[in-house]
PDB file of N, CA and C in Angstrom:
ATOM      1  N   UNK A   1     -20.685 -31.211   3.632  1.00  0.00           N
ATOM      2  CA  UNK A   1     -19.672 -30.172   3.669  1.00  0.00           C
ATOM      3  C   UNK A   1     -20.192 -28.999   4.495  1.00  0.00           C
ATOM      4  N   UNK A   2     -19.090 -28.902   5.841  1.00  0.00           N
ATOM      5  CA  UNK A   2     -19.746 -27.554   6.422  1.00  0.00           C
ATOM      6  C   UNK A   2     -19.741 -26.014   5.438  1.00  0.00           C
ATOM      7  N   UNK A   3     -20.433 -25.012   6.137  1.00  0.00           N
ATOM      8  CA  UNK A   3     -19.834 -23.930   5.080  1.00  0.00           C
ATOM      9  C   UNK A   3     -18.673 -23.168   5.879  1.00  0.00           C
ATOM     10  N   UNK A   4     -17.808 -22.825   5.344  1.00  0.00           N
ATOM     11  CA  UNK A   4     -17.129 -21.874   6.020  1.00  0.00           C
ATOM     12  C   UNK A   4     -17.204 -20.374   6.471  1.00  0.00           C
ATOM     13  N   UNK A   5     -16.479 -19.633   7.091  1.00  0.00           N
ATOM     14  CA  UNK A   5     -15.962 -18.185   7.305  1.00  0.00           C
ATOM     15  C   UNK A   5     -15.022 -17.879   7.343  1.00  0.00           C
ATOM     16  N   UNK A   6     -15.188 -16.691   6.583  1.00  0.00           N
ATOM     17  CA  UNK A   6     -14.149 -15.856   6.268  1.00  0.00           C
ATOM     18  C   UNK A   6     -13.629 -14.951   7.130  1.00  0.00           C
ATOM     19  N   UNK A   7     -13.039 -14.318   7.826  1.00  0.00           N
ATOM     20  CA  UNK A   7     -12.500 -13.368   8.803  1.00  0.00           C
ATOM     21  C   UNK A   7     -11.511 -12.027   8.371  1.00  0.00           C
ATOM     22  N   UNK A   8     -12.025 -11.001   7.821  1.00  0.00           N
ATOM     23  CA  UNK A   8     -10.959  -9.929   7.105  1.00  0.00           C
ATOM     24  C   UNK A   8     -10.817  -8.731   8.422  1.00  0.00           C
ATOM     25  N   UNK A   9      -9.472  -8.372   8.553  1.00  0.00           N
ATOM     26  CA  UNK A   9      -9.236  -7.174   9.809  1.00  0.00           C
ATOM     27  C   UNK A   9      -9.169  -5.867   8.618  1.00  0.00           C
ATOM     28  N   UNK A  10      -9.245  -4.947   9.217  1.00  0.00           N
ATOM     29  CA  UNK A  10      -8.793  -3.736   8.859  1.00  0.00           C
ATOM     30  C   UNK A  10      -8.642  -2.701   9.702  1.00  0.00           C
ATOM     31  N   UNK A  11      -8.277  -1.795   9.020  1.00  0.00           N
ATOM     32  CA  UNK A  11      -7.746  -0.546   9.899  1.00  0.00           C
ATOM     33  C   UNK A  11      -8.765   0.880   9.555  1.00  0.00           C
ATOM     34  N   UNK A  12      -9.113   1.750   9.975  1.00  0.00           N
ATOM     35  CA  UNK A  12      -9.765   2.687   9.459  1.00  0.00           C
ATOM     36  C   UNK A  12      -9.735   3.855  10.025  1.00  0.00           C
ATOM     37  N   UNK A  13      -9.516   5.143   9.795  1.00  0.00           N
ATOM     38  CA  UNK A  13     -10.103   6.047  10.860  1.00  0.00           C
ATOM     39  C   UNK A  13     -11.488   6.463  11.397  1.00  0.00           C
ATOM     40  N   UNK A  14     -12.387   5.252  10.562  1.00  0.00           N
ATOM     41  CA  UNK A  14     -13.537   6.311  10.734  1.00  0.00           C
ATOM     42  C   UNK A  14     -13.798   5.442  12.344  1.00  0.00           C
ATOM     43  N   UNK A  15     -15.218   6.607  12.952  1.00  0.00           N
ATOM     44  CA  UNK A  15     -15.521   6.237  13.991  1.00  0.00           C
ATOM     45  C   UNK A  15     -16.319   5.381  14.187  1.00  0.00           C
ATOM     46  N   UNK A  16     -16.522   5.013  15.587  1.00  0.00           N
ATOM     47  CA  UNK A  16     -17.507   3.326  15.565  1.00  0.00           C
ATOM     48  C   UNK A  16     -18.192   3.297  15.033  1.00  0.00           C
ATOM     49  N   UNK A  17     -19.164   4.555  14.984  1.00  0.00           N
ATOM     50  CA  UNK A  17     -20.697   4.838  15.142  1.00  0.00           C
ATOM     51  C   UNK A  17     -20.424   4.743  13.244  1.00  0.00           C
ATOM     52  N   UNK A  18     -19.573   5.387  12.508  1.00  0.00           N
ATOM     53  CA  UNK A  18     -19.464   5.284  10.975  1.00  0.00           C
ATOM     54  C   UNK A  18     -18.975   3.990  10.433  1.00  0.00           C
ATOM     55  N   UNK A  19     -18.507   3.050  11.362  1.00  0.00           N
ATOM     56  CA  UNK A  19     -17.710   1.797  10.851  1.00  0.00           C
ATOM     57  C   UNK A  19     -18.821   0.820  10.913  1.00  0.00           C
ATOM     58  N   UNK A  20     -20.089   0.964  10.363  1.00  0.00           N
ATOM     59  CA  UNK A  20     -20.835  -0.220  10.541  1.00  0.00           C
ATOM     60  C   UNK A  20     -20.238  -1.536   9.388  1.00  0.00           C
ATOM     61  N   UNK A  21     -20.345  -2.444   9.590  1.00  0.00           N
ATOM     62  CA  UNK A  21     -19.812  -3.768   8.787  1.00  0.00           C
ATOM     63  C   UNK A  21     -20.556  -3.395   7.305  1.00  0.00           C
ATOM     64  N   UNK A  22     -21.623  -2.867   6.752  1.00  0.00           N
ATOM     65  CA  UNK A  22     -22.177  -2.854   5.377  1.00  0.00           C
ATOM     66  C   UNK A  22     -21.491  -1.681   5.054  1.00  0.00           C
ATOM     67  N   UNK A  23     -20.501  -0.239   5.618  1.00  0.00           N
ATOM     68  CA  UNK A  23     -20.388   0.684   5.273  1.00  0.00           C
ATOM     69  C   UNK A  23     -18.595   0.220   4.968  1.00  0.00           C
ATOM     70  N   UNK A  24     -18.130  -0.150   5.859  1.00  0.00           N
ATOM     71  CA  UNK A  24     -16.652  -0.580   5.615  1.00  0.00           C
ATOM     72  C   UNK A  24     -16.743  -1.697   4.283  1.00  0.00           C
ATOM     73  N   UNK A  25     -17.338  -2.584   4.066  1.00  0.00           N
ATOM     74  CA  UNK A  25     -18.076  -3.148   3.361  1.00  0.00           C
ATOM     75  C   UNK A  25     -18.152  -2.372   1.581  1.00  0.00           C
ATOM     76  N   UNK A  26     -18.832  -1.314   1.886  1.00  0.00           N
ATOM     77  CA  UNK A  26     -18.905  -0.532   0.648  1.00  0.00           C
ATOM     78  C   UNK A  26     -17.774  -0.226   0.538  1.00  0.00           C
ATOM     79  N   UNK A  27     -16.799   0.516   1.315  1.00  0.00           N
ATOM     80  CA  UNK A  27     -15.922   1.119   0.959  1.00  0.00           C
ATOM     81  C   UNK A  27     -14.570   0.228   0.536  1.00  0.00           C
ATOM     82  N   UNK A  28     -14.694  -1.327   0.941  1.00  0.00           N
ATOM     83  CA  UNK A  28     -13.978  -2.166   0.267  1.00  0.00           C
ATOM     84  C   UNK A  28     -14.259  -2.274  -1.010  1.00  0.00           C
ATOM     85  N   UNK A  29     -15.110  -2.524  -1.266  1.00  0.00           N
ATOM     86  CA  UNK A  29     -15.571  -2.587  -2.856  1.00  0.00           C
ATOM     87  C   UNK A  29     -15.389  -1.099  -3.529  1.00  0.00           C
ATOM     88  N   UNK A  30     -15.731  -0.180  -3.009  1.00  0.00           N
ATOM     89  CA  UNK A  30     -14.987   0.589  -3.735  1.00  0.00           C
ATOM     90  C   UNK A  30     -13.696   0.879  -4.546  1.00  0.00           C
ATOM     91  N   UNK A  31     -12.968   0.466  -3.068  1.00  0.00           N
ATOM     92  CA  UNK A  31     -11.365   0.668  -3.244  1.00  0.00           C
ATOM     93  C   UNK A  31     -11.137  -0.226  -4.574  1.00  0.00           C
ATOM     94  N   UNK A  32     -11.772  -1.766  -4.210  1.00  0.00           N
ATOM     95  CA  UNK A  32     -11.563  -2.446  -5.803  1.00  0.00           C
ATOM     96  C   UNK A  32     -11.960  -1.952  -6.909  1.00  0.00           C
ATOM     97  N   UNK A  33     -12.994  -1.491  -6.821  1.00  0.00           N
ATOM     98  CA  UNK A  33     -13.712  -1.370  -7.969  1.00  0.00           C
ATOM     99  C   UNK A  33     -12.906  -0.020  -9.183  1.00  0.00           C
ATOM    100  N   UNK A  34     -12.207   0.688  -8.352  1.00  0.00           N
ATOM    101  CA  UNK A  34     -11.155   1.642  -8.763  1.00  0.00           C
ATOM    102  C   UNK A  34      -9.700   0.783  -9.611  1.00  0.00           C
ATOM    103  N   UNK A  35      -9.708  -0.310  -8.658  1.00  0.00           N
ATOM    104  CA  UNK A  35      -8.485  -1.027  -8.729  1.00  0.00           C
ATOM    105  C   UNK A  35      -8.478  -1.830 -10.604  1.00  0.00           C
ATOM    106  N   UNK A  36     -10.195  -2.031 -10.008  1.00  0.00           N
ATOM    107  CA  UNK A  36     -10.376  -2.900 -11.363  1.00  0.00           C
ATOM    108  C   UNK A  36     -10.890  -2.028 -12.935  1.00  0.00           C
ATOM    109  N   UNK A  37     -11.329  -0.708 -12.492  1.00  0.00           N
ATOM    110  CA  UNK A  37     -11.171  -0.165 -13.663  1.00  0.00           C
ATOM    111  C   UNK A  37      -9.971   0.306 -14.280  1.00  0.00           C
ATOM    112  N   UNK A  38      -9.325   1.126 -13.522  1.00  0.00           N
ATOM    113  CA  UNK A  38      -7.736   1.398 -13.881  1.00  0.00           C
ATOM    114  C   UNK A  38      -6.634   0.783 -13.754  1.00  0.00           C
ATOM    115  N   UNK A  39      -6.470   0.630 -12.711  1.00  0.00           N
ATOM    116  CA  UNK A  39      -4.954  -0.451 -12.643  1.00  0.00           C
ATOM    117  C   UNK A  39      -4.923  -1.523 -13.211  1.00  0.00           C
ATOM    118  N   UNK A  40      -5.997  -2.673 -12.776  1.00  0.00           N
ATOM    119  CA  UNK A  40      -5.921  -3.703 -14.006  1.00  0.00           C
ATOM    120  C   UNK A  40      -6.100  -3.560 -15.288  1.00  0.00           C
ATOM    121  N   UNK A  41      -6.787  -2.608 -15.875  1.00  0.00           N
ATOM    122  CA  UNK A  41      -6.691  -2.229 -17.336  1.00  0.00           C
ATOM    123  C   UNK A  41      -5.177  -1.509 -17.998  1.00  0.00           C
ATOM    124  N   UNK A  42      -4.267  -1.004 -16.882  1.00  0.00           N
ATOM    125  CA  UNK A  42      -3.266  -0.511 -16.948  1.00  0.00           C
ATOM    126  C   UNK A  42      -2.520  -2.101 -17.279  1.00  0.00           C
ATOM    127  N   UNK A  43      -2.645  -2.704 -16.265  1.00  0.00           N
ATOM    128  CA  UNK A  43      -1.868  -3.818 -16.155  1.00  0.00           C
ATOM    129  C   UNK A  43      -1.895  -4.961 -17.738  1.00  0.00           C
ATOM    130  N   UNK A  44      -3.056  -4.854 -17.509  1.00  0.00           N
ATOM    131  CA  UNK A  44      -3.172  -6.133 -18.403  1.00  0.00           C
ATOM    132  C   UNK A  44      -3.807  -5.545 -19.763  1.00  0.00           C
ATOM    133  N   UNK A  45      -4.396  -4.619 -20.294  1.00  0.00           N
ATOM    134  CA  UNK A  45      -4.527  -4.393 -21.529  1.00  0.00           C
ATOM    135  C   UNK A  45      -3.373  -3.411 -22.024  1.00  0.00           C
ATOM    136  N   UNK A  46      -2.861  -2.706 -21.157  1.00  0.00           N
ATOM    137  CA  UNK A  46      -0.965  -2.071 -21.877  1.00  0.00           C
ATOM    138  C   UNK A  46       0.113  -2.987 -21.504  1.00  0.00           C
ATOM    139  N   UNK A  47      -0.236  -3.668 -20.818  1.00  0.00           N
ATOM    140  CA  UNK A  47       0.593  -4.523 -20.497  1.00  0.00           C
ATOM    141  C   UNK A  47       1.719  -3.643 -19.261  1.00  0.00           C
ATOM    142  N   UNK A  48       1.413  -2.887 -18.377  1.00  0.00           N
ATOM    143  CA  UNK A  48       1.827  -1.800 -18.020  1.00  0.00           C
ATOM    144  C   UNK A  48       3.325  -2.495 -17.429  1.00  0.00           C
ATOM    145  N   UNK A  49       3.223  -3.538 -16.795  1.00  0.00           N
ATOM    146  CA  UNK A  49       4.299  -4.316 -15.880  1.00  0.00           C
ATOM    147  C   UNK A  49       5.816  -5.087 -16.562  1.00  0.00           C
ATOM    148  N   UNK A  50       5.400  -5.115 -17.971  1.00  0.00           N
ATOM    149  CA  UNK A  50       6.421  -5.362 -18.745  1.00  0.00           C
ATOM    150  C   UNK A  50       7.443  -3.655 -19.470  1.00  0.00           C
ATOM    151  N   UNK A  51       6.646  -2.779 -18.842  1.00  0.00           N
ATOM    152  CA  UNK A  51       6.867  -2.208 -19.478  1.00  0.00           C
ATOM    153  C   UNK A  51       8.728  -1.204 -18.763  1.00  0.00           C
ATOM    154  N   UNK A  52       9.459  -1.160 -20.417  1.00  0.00           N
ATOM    155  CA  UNK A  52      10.775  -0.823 -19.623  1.00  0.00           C
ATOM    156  C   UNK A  52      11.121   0.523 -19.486  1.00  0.00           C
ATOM    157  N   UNK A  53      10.420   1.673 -19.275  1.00  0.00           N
ATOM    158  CA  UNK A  53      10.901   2.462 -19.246  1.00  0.00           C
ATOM    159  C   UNK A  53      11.181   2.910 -17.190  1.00  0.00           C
ATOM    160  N   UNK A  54      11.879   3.039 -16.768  1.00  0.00           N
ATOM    161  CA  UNK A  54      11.924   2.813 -15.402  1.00  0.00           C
ATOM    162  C   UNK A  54      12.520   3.887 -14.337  1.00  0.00           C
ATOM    163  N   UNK A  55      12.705   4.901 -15.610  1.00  0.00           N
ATOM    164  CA  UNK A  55      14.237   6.062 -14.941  1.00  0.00           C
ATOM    165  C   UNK A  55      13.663   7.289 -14.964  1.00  0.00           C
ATOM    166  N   UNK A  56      13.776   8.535 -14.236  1.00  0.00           N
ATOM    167  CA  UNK A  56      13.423   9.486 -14.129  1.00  0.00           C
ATOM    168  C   UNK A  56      12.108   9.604 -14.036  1.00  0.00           C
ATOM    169  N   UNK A  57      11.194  10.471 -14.630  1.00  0.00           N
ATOM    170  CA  UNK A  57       9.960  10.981 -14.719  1.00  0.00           C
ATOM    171  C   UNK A  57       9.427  10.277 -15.708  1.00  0.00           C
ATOM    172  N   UNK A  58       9.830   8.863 -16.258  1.00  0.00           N
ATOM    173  CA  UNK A  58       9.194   8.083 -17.537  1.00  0.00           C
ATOM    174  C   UNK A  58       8.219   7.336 -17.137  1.00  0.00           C
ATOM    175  N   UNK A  59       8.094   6.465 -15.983  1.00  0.00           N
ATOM    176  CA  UNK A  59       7.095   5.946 -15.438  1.00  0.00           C
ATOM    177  C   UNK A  59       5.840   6.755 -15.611  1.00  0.00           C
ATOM    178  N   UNK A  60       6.400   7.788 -14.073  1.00  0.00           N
ATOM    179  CA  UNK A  60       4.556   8.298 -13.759  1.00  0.00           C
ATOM    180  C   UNK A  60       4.213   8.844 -15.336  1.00  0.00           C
ATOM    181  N   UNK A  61       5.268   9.750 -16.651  1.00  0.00           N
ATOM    182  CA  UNK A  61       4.652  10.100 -17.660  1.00  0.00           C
ATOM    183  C   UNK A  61       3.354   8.914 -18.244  1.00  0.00           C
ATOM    184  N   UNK A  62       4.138   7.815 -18.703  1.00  0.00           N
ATOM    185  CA  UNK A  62       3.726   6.904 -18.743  1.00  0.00           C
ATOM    186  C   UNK A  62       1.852   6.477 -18.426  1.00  0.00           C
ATOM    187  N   UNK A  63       2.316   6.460 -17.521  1.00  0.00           N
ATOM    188  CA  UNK A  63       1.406   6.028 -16.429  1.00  0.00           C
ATOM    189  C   UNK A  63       0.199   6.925 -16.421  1.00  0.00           C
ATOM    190  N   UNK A  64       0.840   8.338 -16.671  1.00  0.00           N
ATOM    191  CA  UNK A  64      -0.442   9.285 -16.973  1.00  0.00           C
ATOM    192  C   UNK A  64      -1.179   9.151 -18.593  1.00  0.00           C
ATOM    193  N   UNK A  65      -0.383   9.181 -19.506  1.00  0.00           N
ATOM    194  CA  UNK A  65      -0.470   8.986 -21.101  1.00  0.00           C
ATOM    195  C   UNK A  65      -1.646   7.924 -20.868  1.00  0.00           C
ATOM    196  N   UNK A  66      -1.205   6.850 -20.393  1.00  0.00           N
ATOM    197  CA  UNK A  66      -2.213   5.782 -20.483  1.00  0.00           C
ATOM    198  C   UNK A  66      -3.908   5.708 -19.301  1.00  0.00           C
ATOM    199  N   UNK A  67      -3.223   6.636 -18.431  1.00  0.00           N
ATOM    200  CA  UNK A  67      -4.975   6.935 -17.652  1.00  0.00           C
ATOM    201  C   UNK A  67      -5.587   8.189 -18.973  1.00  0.00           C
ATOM    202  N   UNK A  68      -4.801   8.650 -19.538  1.00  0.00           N
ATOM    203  CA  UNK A  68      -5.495   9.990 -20.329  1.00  0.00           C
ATOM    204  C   UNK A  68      -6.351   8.818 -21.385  1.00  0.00           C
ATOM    205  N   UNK A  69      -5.816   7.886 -21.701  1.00  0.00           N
ATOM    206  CA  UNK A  69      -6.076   6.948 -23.312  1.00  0.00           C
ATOM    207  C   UNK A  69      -7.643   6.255 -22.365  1.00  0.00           C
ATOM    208  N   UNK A  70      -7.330   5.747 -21.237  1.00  0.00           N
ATOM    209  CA  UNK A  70      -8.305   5.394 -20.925  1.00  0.00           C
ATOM    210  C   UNK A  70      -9.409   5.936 -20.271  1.00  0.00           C
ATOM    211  N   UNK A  71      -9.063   7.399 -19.735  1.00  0.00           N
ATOM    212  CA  UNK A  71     -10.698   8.137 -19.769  1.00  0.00           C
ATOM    213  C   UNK A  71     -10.821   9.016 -20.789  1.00  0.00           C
ATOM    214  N   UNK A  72     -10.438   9.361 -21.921  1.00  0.00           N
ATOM    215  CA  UNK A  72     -10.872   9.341 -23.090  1.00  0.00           C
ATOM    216  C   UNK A  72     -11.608   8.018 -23.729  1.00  0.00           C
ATOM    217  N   UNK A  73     -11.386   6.921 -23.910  1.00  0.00           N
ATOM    218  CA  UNK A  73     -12.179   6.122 -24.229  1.00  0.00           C
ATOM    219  C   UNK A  73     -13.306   5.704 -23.277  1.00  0.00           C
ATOM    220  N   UNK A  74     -13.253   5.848 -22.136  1.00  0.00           N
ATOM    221  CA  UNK A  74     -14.243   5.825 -21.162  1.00  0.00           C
ATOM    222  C   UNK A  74     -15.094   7.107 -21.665  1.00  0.00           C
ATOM    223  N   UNK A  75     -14.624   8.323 -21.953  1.00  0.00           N
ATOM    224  CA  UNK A  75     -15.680   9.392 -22.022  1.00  0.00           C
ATOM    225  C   UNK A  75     -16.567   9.522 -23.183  1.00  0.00           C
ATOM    226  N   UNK A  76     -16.025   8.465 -24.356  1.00  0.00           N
ATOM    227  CA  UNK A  76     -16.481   7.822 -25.781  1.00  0.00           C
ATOM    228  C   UNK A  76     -17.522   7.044 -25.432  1.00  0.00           C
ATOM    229  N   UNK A  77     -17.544   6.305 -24.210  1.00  0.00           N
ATOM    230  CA  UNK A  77     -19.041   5.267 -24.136  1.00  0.00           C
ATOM    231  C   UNK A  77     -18.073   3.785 -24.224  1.00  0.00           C
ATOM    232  N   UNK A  78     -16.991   3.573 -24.572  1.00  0.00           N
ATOM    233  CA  UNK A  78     -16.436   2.279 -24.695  1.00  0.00           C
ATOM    234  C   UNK A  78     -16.634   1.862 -23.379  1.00  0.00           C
ATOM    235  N   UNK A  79     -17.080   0.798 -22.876  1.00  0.00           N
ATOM    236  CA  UNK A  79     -16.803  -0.035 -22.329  1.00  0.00           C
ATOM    237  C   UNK A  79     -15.511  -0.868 -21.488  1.00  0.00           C
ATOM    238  N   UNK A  80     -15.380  -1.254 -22.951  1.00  0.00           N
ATOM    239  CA  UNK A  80     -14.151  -2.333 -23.193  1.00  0.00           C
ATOM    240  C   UNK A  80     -12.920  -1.847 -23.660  1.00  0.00           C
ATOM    241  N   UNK A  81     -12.092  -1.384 -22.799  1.00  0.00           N
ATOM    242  CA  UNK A  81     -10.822  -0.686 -23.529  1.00  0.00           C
ATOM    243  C   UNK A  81     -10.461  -1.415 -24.857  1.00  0.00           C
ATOM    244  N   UNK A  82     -10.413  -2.535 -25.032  1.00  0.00           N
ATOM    245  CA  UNK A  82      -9.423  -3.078 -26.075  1.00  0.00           C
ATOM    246  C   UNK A  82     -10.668  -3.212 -27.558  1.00  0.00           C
ATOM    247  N   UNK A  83     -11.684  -2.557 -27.258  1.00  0.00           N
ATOM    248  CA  UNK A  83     -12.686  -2.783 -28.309  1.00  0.00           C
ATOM    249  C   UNK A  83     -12.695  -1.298 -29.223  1.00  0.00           C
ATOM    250  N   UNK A  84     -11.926  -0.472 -27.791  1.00  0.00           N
ATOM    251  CA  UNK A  84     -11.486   1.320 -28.755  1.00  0.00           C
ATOM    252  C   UNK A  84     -10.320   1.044 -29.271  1.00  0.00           C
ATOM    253  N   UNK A  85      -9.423   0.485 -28.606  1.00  0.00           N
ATOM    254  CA  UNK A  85      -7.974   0.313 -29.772  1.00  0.00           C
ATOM    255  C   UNK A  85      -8.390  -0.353 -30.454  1.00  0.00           C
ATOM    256  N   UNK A  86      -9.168  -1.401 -31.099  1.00  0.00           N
ATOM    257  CA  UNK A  86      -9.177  -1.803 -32.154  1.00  0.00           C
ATOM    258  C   UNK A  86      -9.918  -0.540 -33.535  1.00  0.00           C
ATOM    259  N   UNK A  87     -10.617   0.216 -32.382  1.00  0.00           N
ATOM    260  CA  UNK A  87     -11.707   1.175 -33.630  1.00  0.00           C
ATOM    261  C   UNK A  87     -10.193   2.047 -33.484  1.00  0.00           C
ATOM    262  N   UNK A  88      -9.461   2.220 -33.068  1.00  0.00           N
ATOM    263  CA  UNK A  88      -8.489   3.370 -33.035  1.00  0.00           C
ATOM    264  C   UNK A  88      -7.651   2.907 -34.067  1.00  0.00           C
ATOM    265  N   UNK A  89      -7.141   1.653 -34.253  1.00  0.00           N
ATOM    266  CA  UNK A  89      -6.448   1.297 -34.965  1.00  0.00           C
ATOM    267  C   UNK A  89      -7.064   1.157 -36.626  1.00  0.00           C
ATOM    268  N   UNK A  90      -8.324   1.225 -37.177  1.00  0.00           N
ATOM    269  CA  UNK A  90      -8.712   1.161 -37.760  1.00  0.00           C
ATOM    270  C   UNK A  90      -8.756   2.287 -38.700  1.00  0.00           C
ATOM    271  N   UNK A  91      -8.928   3.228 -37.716  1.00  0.00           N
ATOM    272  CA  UNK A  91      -8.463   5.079 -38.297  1.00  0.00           C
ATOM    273  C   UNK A  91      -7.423   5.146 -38.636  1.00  0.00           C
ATOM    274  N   UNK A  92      -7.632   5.484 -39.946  1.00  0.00           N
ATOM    275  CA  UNK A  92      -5.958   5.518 -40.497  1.00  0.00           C
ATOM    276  C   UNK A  92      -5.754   6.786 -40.578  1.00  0.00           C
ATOM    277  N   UNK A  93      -6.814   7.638 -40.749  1.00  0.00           N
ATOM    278  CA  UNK A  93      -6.143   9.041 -40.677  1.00  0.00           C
ATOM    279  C   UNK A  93      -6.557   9.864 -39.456  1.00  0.00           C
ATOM    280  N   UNK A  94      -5.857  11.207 -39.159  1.00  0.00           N
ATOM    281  CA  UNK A  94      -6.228  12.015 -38.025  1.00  0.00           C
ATOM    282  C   UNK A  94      -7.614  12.050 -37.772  1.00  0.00           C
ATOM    283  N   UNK A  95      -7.685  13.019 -39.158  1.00  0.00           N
ATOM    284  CA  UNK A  95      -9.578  13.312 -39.361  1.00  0.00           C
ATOM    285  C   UNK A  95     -10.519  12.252 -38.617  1.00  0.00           C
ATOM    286  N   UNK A  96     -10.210  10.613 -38.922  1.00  0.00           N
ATOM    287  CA  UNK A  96     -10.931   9.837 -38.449  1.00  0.00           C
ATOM    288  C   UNK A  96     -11.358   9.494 -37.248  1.00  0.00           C
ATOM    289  N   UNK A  97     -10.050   9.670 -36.357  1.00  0.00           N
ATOM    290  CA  UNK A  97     -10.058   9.807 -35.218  1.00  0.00           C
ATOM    291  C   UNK A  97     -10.547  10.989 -34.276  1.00  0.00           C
ATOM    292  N   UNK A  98     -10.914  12.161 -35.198  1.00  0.00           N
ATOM    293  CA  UNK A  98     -10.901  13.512 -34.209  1.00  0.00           C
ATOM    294  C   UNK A  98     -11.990  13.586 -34.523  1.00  0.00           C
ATOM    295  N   UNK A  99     -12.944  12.956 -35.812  1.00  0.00           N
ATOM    296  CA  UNK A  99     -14.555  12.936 -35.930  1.00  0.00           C
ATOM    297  C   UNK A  99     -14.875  11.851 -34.706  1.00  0.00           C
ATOM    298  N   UNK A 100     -14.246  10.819 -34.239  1.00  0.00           N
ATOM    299  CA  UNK A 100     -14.984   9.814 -33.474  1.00  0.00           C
ATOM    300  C   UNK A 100     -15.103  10.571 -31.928  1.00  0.00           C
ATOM    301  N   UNK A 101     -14.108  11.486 -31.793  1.00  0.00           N
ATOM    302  CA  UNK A 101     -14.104  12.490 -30.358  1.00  0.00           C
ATOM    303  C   UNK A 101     -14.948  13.567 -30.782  1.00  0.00           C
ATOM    304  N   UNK A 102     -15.178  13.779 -31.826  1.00  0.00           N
ATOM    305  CA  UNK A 102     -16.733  14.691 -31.708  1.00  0.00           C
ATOM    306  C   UNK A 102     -15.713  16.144 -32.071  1.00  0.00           C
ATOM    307  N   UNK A 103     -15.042  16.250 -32.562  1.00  0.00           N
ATOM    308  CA  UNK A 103     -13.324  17.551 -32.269  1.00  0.00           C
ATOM    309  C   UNK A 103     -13.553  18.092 -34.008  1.00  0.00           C
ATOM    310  N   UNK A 104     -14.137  17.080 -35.264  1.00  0.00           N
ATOM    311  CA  UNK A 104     -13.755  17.325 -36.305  1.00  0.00           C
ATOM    312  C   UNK A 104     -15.021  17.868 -36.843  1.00  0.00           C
TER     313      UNK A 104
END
């Protein structure tokens, strides 16, 4: 089996002399790496894409509510978003929750 290549174009403003292949490179992975902390956690642990609210200013609200849920639990040390809703869900009262943010 030969090996193959891959061939990706892009567009950029930066200049030649800044567009070296390991620097465009980084900055691809960046762009994902954004993609894959927030948006896919948007997507697939709120399930963001099913979601029906669609009219006026309900989206981006939305959309913000749930980046707030998730760098709050990011600023907790979680990891794993769905490993804080479960400790979230476990708090049954305020108090419980506002001692785990360090607030109580």
């Amino acid at each position: 089996m030969t090996p193959s290549v891959e061939i990706a174009y892009g567009v950029t403003s930066l200049k030649q002399q800044q567009a070296s292949a390991k620097r465009l490179l980084e900055l691809n992975r960046g762009h994902w790496e954004i993609e894959n902390r927030v948006h896919w956690v948007r997507d697939v642990t709120y399930d963001e894409d099913r979601c029906r609210i669609r009219t006026d200013n309900g989206p981006r609200v939305m959309a913000t509510i749930r980046n707030l849920a998730i760098g709050i639990t990011r600023m907790m040390g979680f990891r794993y978003i769905p490993d804080a809703q479960r400790t979230f869900v476990f708090c049954r009262r305020r108090k419980d929750i506002m001692s785990l943010w360090g607030i109580w």
